[in-house]
PDB file of N, CA and C in Angstrom:
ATOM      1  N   UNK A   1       2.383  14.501  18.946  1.00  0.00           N
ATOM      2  CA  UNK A   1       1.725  13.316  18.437  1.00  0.00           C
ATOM      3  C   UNK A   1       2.744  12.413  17.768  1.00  0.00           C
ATOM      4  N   UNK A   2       2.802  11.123  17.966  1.00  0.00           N
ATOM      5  CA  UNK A   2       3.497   9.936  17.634  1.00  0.00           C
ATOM      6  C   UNK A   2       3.108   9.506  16.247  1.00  0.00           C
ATOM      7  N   UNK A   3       3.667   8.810  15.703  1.00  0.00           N
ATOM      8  CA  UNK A   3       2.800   7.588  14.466  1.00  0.00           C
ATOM      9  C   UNK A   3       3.111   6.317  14.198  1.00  0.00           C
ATOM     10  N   UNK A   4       2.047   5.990  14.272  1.00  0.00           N
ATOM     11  CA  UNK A   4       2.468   3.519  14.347  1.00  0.00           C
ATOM     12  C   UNK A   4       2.757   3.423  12.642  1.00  0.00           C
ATOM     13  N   UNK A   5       2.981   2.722  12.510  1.00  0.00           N
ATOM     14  CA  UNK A   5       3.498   2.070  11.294  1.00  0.00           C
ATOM     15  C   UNK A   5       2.364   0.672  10.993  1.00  0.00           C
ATOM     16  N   UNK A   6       1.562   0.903  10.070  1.00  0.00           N
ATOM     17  CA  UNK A   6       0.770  -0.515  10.242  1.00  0.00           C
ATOM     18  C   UNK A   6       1.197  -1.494   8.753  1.00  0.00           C
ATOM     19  N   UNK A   7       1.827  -2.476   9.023  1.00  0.00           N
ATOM     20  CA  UNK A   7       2.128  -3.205   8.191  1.00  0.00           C
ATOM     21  C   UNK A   7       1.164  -4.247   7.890  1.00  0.00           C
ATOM     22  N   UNK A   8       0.981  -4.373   6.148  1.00  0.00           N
ATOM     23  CA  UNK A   8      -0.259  -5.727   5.865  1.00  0.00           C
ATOM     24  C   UNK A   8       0.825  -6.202   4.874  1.00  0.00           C
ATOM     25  N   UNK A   9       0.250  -7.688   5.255  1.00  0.00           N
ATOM     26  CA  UNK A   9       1.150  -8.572   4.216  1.00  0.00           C
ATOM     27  C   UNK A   9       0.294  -9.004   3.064  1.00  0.00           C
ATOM     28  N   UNK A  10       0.792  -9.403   2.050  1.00  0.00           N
ATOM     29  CA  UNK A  10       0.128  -9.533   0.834  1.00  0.00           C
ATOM     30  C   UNK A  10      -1.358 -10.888   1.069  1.00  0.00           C
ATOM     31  N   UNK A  11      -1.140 -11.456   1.946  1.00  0.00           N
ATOM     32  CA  UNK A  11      -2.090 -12.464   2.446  1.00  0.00           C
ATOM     33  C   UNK A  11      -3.293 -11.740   2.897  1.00  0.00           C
ATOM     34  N   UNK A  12      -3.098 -10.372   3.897  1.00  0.00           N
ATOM     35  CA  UNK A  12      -4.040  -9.782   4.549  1.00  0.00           C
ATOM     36  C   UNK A  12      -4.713  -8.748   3.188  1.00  0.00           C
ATOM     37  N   UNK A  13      -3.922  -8.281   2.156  1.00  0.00           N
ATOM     38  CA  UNK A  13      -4.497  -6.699   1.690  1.00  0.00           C
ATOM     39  C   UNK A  13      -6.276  -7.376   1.272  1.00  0.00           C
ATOM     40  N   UNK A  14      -6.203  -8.284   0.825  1.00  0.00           N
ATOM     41  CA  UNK A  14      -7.662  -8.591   0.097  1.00  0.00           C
ATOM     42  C   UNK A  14      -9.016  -7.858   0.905  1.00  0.00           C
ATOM     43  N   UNK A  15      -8.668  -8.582   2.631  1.00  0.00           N
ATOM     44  CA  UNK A  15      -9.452  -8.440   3.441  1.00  0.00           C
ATOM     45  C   UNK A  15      -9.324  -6.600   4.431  1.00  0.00           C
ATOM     46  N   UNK A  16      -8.508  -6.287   3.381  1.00  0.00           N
ATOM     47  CA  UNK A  16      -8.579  -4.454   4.150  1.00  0.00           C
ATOM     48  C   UNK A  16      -8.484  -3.962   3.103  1.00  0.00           C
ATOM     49  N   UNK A  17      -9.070  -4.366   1.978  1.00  0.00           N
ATOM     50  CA  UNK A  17      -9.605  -3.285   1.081  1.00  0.00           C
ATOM     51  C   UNK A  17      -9.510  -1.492   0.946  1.00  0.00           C
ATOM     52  N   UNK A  18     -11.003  -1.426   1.652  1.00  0.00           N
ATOM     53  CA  UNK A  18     -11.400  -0.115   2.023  1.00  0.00           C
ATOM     54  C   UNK A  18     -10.090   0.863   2.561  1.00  0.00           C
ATOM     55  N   UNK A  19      -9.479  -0.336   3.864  1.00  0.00           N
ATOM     56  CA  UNK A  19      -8.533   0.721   4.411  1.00  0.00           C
ATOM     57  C   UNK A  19      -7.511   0.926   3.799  1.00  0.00           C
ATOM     58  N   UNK A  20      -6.848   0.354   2.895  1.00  0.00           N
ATOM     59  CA  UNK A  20      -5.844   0.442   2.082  1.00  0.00           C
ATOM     60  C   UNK A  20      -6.337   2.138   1.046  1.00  0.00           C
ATOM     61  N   UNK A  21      -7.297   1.625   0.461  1.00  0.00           N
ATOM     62  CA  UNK A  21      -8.185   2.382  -0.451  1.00  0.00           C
ATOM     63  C   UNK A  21      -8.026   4.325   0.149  1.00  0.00           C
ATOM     64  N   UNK A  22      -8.268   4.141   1.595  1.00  0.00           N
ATOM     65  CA  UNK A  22      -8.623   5.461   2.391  1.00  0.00           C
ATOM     66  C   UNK A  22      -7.430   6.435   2.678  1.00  0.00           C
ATOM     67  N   UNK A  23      -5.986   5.373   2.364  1.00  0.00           N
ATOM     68  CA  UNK A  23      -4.966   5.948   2.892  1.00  0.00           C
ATOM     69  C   UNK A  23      -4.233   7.381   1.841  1.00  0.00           C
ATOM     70  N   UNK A  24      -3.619   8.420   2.265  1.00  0.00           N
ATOM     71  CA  UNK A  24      -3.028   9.263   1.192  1.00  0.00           C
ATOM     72  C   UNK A  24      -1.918   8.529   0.559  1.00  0.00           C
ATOM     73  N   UNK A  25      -1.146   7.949   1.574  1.00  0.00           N
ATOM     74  CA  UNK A  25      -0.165   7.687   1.178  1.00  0.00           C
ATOM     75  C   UNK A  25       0.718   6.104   1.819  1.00  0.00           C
ATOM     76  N   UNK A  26       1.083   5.445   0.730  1.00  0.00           N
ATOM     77  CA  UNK A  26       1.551   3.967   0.934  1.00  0.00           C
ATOM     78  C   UNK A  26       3.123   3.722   0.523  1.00  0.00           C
ATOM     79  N   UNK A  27       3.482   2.727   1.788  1.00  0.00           N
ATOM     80  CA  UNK A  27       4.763   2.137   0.672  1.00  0.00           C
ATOM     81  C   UNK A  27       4.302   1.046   0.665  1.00  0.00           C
ATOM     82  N   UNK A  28       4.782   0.965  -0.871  1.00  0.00           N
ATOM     83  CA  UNK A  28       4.178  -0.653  -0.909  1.00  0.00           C
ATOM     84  C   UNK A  28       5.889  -1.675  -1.365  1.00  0.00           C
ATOM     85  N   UNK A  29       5.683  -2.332  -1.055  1.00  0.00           N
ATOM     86  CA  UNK A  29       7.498  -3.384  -0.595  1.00  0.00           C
ATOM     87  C   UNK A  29       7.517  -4.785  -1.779  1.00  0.00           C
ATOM     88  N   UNK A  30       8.179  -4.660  -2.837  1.00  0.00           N
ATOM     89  CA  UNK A  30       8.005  -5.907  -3.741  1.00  0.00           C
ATOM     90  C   UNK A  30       8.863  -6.691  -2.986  1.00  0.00           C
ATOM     91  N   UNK A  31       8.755  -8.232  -3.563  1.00  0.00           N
ATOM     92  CA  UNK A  31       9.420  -9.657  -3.015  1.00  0.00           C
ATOM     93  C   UNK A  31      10.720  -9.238  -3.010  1.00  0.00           C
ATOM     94  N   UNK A  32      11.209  -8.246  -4.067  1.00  0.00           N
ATOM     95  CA  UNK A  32      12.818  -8.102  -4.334  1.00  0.00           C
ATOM     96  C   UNK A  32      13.068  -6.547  -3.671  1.00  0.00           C
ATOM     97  N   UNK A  33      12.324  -6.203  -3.083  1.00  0.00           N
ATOM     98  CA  UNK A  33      12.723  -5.518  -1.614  1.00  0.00           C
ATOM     99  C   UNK A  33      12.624  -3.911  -2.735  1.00  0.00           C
ATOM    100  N   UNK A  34      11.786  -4.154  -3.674  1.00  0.00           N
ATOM    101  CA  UNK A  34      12.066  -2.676  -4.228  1.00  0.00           C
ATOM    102  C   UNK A  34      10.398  -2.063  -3.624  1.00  0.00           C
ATOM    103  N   UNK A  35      10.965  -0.842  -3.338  1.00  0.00           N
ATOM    104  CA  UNK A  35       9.145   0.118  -3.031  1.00  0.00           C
ATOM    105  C   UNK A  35       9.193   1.261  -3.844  1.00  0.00           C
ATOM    106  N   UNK A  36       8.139   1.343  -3.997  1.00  0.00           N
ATOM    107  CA  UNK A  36       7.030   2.662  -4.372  1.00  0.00           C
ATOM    108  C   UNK A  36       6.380   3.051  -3.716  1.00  0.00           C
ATOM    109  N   UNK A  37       6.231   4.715  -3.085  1.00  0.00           N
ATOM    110  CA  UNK A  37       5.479   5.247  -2.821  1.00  0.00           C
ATOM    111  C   UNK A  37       4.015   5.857  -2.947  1.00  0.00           C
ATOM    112  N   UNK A  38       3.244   6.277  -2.583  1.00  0.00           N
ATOM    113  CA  UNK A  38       2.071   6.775  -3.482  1.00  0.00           C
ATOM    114  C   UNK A  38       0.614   6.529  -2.632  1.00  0.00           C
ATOM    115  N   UNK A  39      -0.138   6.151  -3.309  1.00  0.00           N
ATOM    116  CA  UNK A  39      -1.708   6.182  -3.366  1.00  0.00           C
ATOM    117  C   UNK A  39      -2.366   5.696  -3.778  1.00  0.00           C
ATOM    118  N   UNK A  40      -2.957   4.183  -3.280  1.00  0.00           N
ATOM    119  CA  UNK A  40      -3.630   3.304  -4.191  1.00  0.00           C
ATOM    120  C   UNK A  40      -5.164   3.666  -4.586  1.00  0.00           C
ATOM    121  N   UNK A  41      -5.264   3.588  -5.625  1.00  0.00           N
ATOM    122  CA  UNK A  41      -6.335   4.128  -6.351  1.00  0.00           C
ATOM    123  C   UNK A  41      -7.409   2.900  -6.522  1.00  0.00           C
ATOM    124  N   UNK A  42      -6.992   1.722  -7.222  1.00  0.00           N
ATOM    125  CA  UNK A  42      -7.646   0.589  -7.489  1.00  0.00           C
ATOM    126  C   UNK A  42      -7.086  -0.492  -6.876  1.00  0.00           C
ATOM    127  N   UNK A  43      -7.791  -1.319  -6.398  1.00  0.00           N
ATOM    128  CA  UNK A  43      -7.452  -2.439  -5.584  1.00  0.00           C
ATOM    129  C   UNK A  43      -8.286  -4.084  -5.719  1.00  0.00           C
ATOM    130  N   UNK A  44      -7.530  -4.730  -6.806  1.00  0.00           N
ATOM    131  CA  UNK A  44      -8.732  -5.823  -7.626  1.00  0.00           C
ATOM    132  C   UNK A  44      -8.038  -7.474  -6.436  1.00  0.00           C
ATOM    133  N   UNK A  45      -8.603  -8.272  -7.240  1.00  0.00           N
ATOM    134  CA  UNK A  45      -8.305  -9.468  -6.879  1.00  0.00           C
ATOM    135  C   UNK A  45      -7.025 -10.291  -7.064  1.00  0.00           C
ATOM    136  N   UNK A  46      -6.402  -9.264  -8.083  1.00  0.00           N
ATOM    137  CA  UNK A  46      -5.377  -9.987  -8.820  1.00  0.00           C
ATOM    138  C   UNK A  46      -4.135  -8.932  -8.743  1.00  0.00           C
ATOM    139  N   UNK A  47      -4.475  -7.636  -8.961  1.00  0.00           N
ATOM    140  CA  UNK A  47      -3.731  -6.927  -9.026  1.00  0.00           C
ATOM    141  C   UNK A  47      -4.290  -5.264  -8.689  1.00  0.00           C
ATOM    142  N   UNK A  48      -3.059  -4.672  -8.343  1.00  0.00           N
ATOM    143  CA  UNK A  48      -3.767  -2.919  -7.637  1.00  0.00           C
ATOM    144  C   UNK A  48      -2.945  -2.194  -8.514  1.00  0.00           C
ATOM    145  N   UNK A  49      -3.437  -0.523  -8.435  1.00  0.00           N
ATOM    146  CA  UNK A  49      -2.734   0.438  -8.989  1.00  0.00           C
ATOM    147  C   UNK A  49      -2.867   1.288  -8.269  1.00  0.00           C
ATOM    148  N   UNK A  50      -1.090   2.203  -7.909  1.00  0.00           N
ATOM    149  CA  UNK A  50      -0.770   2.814  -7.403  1.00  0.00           C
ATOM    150  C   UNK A  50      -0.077   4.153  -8.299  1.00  0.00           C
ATOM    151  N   UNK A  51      -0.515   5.122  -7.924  1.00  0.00           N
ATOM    152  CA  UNK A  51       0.036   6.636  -8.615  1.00  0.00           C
ATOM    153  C   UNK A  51       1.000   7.011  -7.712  1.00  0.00           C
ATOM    154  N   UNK A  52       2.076   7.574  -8.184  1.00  0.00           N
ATOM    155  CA  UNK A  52       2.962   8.179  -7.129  1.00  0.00           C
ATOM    156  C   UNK A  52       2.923   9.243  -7.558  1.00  0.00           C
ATOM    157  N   UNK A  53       4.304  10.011  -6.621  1.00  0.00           N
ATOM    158  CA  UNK A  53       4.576  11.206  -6.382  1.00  0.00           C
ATOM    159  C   UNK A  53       4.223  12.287  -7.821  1.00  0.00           C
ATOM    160  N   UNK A  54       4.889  11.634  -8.697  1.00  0.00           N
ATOM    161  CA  UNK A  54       4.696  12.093 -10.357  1.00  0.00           C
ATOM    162  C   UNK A  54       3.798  12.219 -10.642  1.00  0.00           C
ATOM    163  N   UNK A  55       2.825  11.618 -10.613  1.00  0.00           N
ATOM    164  CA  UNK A  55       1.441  11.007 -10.639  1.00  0.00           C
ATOM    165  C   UNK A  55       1.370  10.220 -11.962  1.00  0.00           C
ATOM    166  N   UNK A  56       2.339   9.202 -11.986  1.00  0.00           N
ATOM    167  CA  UNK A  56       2.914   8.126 -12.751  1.00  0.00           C
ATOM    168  C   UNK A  56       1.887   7.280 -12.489  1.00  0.00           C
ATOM    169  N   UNK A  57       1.375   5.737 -12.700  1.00  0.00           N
ATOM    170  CA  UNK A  57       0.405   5.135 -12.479  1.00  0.00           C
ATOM    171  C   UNK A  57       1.472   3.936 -13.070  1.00  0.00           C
ATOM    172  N   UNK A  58       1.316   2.869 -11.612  1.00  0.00           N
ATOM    173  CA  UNK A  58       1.648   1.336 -11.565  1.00  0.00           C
ATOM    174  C   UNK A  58       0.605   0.654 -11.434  1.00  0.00           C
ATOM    175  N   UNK A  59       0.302  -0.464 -12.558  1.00  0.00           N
ATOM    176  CA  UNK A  59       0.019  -1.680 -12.311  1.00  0.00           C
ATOM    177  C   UNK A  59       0.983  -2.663 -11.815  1.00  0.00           C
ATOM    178  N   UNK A  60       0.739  -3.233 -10.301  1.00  0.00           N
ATOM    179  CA  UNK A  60       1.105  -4.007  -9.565  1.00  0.00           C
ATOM    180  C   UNK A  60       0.576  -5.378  -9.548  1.00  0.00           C
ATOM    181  N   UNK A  61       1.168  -6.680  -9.943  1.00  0.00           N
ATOM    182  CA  UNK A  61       0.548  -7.719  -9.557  1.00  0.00           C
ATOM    183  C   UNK A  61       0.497  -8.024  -8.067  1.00  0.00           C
ATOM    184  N   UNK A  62      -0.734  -8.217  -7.653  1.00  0.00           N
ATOM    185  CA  UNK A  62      -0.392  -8.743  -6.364  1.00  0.00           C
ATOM    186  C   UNK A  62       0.558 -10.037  -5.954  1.00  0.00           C
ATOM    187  N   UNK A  63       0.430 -10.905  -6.817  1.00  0.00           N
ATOM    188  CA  UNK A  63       1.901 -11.767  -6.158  1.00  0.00           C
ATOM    189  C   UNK A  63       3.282 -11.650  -5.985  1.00  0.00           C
ATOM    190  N   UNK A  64       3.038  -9.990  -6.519  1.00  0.00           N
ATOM    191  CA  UNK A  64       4.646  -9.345  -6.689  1.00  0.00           C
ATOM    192  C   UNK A  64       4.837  -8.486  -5.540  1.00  0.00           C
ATOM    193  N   UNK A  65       3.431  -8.545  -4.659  1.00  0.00           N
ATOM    194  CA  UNK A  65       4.140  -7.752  -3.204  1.00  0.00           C
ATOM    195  C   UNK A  65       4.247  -8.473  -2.153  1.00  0.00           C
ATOM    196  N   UNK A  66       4.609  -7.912  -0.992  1.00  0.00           N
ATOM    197  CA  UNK A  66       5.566  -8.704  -0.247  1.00  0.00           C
ATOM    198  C   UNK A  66       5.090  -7.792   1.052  1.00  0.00           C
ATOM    199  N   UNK A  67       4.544  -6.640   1.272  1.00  0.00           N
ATOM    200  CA  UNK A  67       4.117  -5.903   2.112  1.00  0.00           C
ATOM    201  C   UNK A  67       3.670  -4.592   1.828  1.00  0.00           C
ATOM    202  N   UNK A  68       2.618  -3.929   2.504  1.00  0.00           N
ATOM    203  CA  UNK A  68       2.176  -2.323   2.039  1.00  0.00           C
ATOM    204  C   UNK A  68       2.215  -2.345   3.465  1.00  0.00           C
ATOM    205  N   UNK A  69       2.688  -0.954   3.496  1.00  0.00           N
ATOM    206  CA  UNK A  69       2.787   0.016   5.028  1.00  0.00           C
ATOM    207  C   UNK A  69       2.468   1.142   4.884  1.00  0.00           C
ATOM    208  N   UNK A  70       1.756   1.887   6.125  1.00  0.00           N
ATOM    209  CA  UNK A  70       1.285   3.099   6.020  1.00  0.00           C
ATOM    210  C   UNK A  70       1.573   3.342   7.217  1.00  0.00           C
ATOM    211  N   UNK A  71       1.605   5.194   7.802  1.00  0.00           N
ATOM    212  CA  UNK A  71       1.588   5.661   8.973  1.00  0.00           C
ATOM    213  C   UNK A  71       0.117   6.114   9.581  1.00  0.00           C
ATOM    214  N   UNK A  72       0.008   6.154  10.941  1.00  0.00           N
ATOM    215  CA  UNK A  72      -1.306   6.167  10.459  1.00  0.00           C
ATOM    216  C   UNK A  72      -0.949   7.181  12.586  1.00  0.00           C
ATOM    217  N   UNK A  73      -0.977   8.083  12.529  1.00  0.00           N
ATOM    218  CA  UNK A  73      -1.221   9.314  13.782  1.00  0.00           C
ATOM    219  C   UNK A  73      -1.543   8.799  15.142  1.00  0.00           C
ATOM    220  N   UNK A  74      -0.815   8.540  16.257  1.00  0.00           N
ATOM    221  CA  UNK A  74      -1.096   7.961  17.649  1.00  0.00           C
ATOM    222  C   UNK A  74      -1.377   9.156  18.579  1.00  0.00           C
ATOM    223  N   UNK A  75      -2.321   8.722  19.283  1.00  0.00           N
ATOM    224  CA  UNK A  75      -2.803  10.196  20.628  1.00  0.00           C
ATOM    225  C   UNK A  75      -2.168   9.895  21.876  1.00  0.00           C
ATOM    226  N   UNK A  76      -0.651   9.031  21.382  1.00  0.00           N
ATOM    227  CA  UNK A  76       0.463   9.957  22.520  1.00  0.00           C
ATOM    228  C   UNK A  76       1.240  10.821  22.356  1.00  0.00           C
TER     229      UNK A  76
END
């Protein structure tokens, strides 16, 4: 089994909510090219929070990301 890479840009996350919400695990990509790994827990209008590996907890502004990516299992 393969895996796609599905990239959302900070324009799209509003409108994929849920699927963001469903995933175990995210990178999420700031404007200045820094990421965090993890698991978004809350996902508002303005801003999300992500727990990582530690199970540390970020508040993220959303105008401070730049992209979230996830892998997500292909049936080739």
């Amino acid at each position: 089994m393969g895996k796609r890479q599905h990239r959302i840009f900070r324009e799209q996350i509003s409108g994929r909510t849920e699927e963001l919400l469903h995933q175990k695990s995210v990178q999420l990509i700031y404007r200045n090219k820094m990421v965090l790994q993890g698991q978004i827990v809350k996902l508002g209008s303005v801003q999300l929070e992500l727990v990582d590996g530690r199970n540390h907890k970020h508040m993220v502004p959303l105008q401070q990301v730049e992209e979230i990516i996830y892998d997500k299992e292909a049936a080739f």
